[in-house]
Protein backbone atom coordinates (compact mmCIF):
# COMPACT_ATOMS: atom_id res chain seq x y z
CA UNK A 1 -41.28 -111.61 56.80
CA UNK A 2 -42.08 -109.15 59.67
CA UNK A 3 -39.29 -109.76 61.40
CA UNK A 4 -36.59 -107.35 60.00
CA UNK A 5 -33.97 -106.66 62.38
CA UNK A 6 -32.12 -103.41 62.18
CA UNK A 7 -28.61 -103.78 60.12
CA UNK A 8 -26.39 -100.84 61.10
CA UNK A 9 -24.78 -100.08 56.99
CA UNK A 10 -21.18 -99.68 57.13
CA UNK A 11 -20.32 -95.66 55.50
CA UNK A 12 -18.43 -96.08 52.22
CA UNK A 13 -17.33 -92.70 51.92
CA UNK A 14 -14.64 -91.30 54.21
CA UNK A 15 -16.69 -87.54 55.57
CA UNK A 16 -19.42 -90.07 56.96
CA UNK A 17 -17.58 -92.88 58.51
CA UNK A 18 -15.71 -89.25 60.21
CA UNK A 19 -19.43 -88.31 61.14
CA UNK A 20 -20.11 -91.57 62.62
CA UNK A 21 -16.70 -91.28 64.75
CA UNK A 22 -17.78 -87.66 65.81
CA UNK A 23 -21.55 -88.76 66.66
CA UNK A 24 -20.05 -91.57 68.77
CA UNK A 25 -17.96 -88.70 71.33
CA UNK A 26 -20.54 -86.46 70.67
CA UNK A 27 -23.49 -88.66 71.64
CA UNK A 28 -20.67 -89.86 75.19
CA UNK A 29 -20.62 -86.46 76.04
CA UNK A 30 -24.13 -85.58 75.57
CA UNK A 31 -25.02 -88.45 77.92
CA UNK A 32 -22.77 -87.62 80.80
CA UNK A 33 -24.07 -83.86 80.64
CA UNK A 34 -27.63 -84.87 80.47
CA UNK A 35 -26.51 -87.63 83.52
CA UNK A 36 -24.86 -84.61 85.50
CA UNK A 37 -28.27 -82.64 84.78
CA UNK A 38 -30.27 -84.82 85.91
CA UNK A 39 -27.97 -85.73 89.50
CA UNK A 40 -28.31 -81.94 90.12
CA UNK A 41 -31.34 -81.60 89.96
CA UNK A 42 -32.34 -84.74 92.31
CA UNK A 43 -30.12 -83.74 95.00
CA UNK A 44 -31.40 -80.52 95.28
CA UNK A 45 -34.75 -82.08 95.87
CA UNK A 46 -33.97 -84.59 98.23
CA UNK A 47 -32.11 -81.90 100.08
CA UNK A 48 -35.64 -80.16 99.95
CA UNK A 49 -38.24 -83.27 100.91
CA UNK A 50 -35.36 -83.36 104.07
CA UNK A 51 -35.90 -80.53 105.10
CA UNK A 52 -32.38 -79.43 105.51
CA UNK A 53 -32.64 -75.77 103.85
CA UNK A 54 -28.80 -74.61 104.18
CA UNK A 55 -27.72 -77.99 102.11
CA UNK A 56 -31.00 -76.78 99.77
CA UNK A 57 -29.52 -73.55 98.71
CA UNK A 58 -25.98 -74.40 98.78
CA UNK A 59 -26.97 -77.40 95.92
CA UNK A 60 -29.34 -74.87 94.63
CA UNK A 61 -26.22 -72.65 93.74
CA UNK A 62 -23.94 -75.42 92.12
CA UNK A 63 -27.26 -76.88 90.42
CA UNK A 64 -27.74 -73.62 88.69
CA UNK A 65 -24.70 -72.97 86.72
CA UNK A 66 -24.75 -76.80 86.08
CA UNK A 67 -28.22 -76.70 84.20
CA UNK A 68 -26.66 -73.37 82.39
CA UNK A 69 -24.15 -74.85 80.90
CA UNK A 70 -26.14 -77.83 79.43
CA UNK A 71 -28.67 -75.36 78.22
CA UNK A 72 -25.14 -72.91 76.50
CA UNK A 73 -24.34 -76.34 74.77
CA UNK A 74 -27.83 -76.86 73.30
CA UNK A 75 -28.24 -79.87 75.08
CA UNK A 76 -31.51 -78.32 76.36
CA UNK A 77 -33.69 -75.37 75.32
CA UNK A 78 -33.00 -72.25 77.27
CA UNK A 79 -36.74 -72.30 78.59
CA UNK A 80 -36.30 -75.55 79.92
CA UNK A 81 -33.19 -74.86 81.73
CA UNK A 82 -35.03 -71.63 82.90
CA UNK A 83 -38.34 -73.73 83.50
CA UNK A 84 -36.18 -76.25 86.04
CA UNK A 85 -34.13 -73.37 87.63
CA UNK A 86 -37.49 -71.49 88.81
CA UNK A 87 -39.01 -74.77 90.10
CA UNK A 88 -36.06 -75.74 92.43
CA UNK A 89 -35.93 -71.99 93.04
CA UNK A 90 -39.78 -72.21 94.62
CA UNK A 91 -39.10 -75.30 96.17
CA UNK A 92 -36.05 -74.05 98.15
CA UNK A 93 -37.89 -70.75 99.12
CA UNK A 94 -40.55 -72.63 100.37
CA UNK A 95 -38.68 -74.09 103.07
CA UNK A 96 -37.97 -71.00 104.60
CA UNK A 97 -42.18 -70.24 105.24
């Protein structure tokens, strides 16, 4: 009784089985940005726990137009992009003190 497993529905009508094509690329795409994202952002902290503060701010540089372009496709909110930017930012900076 409980055990209902979920049945994807075939779409009848020809606009949603489209959709479902789109949301297929769409949802590839999204995950590759949101892998790239995520790579960035590692390697610039690794870079940082190191201690190697030329490699730092060199992935620092490519990180940051990396995390704006996720956040220009609405992958991620703007503040969030921001938000991750201005941490990495404080973290390279303070390997200069």
């Amino acid at each position: 009784m409980a055990t209902s497993s979920k049945v994807k529905k075939t779409v009848r009508i020809a606009s949603g089985r489209k959709r479902v094509r789109q949301d297929v690329k769409l949802n590839a795409a999204n995950t590759a940005l949101r892998s790239k994202f995520r790579t960035v952002i590692k390697n610039v902290q690794k870079a940082v726990v190191a201690g190697d503060k030329a490699k730092a701010t060199e992935l620092f540089q490519s990180a940051q137009s990396v995390i704006d372009s996720v956040a220009d496709k609405g992958l991620f909110h703007k503040n969030k992009a921001a938000r991750h930017k201005s941490r990495l930012s404080a973290k390279v900076k303070a390997l200069a003190a």
